[in-house]
PDB file of N, CA and C in Angstrom:
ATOM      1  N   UNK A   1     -38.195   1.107 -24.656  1.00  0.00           N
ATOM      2  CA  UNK A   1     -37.773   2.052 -23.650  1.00  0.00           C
ATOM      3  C   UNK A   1     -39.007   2.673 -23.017  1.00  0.00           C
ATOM      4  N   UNK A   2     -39.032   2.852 -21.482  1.00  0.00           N
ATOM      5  CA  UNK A   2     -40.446   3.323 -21.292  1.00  0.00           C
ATOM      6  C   UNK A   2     -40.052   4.735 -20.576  1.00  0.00           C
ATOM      7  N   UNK A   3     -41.185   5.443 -20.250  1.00  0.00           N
ATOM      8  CA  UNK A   3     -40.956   6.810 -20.279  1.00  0.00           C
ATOM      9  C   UNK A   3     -41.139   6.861 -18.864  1.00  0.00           C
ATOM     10  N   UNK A   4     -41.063   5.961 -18.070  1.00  0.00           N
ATOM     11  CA  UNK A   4     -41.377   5.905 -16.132  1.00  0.00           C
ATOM     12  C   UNK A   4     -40.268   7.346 -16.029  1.00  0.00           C
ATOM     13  N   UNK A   5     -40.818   7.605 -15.034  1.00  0.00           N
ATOM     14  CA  UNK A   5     -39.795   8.870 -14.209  1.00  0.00           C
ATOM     15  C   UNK A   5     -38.945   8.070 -13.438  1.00  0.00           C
ATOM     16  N   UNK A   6     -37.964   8.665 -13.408  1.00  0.00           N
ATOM     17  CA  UNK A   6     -36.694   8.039 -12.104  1.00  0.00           C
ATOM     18  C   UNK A   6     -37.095   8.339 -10.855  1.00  0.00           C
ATOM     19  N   UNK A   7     -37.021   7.812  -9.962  1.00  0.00           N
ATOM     20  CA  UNK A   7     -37.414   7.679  -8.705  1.00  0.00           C
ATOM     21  C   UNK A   7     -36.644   7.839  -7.560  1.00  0.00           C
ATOM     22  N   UNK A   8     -36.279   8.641  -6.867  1.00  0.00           N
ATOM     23  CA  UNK A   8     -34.977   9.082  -5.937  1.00  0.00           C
ATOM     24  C   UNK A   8     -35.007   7.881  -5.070  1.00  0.00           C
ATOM     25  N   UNK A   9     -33.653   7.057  -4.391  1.00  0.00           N
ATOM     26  CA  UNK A   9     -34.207   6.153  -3.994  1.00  0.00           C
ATOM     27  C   UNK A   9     -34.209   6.450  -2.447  1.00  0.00           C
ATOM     28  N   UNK A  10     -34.937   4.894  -1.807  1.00  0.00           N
ATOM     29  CA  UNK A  10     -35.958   5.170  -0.392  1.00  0.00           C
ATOM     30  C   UNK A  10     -34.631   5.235   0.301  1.00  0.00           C
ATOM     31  N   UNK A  11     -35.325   5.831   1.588  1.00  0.00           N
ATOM     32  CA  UNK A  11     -33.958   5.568   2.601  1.00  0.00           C
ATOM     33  C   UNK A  11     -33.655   4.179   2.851  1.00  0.00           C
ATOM     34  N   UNK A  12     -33.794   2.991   3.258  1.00  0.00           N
ATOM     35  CA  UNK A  12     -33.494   1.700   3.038  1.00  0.00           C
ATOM     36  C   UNK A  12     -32.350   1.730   1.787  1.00  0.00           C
ATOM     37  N   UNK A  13     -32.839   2.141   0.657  1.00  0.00           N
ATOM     38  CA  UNK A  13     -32.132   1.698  -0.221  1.00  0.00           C
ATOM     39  C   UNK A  13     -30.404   2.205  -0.280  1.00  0.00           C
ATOM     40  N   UNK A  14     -30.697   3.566   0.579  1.00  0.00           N
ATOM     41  CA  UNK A  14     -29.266   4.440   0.816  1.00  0.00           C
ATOM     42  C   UNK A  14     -28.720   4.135   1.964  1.00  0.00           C
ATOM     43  N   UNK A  15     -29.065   3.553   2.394  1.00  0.00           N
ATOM     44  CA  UNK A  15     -28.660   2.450   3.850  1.00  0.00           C
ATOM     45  C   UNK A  15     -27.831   0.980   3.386  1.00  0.00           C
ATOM     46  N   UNK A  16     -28.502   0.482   2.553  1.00  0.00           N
ATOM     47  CA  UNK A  16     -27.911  -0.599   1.941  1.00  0.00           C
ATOM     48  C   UNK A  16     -26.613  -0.120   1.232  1.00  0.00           C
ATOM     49  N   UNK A  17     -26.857   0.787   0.436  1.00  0.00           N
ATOM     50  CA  UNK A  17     -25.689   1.291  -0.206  1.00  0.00           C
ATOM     51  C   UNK A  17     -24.252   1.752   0.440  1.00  0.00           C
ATOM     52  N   UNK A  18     -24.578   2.234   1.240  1.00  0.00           N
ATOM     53  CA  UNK A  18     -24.102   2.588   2.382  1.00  0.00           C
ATOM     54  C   UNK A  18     -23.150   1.742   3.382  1.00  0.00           C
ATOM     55  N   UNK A  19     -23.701   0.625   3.526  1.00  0.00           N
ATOM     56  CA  UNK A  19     -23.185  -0.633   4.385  1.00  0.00           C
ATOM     57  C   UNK A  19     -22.776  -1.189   3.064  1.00  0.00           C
ATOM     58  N   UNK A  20     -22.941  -1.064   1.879  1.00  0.00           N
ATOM     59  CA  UNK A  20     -21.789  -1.996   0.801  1.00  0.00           C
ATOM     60  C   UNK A  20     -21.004  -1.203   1.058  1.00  0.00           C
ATOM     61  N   UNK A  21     -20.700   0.152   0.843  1.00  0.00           N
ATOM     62  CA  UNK A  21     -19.383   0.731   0.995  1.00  0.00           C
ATOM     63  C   UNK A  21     -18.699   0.740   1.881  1.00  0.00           C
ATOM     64  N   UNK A  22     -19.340   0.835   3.040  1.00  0.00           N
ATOM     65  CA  UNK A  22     -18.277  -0.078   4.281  1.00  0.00           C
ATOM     66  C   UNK A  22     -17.697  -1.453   4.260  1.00  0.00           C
ATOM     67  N   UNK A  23     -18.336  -2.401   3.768  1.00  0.00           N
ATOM     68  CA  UNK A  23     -17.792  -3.549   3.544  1.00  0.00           C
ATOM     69  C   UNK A  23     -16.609  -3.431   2.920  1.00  0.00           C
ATOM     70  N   UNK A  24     -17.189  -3.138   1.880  1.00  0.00           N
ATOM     71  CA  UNK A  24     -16.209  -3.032   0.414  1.00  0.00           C
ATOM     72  C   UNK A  24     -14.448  -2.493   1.513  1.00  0.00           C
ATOM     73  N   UNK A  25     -14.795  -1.294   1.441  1.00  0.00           N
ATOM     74  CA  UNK A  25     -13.777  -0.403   2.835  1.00  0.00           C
ATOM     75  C   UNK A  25     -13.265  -1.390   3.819  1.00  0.00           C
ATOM     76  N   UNK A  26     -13.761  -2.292   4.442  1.00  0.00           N
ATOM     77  CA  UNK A  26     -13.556  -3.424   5.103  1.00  0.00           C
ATOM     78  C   UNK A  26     -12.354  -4.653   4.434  1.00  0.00           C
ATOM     79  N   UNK A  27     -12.930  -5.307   3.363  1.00  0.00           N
ATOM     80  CA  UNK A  27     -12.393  -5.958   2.495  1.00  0.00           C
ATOM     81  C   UNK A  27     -10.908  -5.617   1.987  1.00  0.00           C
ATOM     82  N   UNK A  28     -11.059  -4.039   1.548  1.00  0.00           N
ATOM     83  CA  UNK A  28      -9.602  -3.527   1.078  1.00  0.00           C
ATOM     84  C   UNK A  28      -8.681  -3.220   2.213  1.00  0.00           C
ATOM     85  N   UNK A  29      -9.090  -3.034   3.351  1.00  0.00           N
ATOM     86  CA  UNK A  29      -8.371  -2.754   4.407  1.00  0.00           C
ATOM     87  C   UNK A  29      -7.470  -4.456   4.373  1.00  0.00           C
ATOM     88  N   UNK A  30      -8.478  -5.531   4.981  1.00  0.00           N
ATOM     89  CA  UNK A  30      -8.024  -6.532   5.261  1.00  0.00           C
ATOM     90  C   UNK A  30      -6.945  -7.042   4.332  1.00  0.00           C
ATOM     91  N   UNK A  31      -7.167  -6.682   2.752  1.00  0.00           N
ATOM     92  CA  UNK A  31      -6.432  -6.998   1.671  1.00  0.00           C
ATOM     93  C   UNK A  31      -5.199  -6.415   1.800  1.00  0.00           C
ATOM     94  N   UNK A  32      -5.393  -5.073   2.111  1.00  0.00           N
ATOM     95  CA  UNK A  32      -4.015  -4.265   2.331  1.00  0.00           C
ATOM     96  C   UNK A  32      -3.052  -4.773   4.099  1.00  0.00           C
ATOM     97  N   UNK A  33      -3.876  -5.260   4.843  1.00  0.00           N
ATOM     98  CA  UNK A  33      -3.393  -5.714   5.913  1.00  0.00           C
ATOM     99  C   UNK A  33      -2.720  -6.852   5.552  1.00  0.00           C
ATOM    100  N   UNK A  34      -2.864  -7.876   5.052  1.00  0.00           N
ATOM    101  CA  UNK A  34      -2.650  -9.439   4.425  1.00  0.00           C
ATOM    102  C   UNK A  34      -1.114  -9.109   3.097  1.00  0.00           C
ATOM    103  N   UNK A  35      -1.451  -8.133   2.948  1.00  0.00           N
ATOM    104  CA  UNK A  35      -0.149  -7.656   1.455  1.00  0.00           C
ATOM    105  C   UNK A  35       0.958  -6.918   2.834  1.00  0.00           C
ATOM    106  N   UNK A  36       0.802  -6.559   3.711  1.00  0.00           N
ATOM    107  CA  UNK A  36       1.679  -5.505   4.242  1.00  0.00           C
ATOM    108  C   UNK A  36       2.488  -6.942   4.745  1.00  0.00           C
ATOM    109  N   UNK A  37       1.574  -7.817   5.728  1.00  0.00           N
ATOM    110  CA  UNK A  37       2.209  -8.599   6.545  1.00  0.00           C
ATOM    111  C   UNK A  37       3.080  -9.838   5.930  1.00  0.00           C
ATOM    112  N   UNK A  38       2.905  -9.837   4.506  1.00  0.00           N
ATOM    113  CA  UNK A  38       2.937 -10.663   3.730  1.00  0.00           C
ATOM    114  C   UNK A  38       4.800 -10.419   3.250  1.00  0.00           C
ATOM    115  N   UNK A  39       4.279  -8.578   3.005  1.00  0.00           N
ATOM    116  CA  UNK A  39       5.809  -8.513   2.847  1.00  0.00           C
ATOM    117  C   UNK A  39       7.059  -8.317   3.630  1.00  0.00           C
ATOM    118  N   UNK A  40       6.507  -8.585   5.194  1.00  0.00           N
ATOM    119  CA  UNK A  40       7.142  -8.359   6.052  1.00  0.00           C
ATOM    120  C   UNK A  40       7.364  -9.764   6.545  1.00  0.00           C
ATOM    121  N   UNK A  41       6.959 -10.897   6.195  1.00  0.00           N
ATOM    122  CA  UNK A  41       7.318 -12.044   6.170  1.00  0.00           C
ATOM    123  C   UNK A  41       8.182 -12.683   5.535  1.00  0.00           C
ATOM    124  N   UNK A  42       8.135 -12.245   4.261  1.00  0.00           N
ATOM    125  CA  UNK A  42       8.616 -12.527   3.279  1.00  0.00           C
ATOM    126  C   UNK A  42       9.910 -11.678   2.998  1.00  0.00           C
ATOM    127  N   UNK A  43      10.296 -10.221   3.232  1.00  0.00           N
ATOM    128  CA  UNK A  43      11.495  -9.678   3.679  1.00  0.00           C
ATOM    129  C   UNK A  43      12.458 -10.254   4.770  1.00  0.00           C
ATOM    130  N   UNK A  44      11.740 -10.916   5.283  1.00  0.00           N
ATOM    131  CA  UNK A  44      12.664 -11.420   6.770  1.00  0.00           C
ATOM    132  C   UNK A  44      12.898 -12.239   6.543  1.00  0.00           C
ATOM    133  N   UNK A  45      12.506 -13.155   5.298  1.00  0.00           N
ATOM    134  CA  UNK A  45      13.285 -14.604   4.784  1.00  0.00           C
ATOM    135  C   UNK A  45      14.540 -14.316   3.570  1.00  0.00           C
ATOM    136  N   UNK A  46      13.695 -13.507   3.167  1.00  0.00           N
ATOM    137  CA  UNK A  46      15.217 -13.392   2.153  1.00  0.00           C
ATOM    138  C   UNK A  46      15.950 -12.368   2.921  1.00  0.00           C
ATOM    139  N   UNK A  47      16.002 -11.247   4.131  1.00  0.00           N
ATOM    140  CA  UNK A  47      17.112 -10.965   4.360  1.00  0.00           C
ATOM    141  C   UNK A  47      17.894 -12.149   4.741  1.00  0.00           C
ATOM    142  N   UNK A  48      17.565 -13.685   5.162  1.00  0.00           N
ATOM    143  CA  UNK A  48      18.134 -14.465   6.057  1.00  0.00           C
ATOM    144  C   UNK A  48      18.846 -15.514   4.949  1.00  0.00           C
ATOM    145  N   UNK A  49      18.291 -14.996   3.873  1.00  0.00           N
ATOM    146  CA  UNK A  49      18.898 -16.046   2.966  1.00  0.00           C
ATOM    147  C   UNK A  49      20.286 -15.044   2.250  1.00  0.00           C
ATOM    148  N   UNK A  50      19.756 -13.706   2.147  1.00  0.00           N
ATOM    149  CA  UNK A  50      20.824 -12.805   1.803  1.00  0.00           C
ATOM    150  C   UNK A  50      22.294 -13.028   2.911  1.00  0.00           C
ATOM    151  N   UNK A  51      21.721 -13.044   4.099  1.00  0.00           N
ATOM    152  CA  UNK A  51      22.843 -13.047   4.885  1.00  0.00           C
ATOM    153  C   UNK A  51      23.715 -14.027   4.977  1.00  0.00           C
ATOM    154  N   UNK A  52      23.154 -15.624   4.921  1.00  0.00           N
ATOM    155  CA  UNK A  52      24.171 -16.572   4.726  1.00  0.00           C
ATOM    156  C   UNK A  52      24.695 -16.671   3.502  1.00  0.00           C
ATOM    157  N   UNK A  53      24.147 -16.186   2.218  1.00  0.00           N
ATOM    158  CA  UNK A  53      24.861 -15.884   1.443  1.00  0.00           C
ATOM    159  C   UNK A  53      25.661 -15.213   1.349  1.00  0.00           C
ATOM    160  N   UNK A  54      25.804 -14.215   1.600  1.00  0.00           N
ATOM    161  CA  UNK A  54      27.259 -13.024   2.211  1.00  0.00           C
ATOM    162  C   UNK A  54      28.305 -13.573   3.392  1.00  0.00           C
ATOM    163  N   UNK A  55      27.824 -14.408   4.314  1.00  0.00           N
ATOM    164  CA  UNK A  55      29.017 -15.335   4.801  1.00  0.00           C
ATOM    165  C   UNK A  55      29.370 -16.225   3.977  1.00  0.00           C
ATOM    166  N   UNK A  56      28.836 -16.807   2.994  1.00  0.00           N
ATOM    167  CA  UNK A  56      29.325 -17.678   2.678  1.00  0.00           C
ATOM    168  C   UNK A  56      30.670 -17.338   1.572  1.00  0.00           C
ATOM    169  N   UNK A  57      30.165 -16.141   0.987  1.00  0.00           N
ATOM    170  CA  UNK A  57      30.522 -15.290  -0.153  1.00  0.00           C
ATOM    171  C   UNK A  57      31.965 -15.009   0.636  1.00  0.00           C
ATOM    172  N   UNK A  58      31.813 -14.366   2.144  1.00  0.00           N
ATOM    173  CA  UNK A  58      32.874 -13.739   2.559  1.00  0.00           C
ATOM    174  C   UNK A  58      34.127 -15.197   2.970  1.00  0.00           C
ATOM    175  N   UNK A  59      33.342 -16.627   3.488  1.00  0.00           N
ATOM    176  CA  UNK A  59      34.385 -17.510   3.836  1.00  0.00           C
ATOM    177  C   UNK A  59      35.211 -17.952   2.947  1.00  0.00           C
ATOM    178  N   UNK A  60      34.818 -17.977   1.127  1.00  0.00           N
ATOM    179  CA  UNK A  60      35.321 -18.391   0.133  1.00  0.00           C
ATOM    180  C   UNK A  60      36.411 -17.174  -0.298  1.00  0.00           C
ATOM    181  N   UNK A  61      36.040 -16.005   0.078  1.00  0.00           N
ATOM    182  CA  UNK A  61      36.780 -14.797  -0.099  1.00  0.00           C
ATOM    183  C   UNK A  61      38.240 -14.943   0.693  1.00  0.00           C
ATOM    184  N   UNK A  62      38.185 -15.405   1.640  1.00  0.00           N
ATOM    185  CA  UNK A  62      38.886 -15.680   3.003  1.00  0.00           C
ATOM    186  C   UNK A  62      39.957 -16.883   2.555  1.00  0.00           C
ATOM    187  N   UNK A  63      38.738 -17.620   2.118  1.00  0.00           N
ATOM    188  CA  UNK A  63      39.845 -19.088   1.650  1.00  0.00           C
ATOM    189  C   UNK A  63      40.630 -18.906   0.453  1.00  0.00           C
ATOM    190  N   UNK A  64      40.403 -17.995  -0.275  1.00  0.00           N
ATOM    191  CA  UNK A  64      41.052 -17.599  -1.440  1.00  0.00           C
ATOM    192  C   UNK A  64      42.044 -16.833  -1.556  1.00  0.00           C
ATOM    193  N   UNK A  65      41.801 -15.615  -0.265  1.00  0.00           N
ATOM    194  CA  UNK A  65      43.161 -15.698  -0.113  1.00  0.00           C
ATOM    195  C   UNK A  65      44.230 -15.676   1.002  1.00  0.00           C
ATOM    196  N   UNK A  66      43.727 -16.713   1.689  1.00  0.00           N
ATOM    197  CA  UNK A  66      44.308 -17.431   2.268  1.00  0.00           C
ATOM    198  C   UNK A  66      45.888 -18.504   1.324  1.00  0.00           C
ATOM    199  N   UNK A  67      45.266 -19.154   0.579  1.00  0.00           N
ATOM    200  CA  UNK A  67      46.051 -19.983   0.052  1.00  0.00           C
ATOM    201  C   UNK A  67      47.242 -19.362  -0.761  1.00  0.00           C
TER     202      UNK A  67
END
């Protein structure tokens, strides 16, 4: 273990740091953009599968008692 002093770091270095956290901020945005649209794709297929299932549900209902 050596006894160096810590060294505040340079401005460069808090610049870099800086632009990772924007990225980073960048990245989760896009992630959260990609999950939103994802489930709004994906809601609009199964409402469509929900729905012909409920006609179908309702024509057998119909034919049943019908007879």
């Amino acid at each position: 273990m050596s006894n160096k002093p810590v060294s505040r770091p340079t401005s460069r270095e808090r610049w870099q740091s800086g632009a990772t956290a924007i990225e980073y901020g960048l990245i989760a945005a896009f992630v959260a953009l990609a999950v939103y649209a994802g489930t709004i794709v994906a809601g609009n297929g199964l409402g469509g599968i929900f729905f012909a299932m409920d006609n179908q549900l309702q024509g057998a209902l119909r034919n049943e008692q019908g007879s």
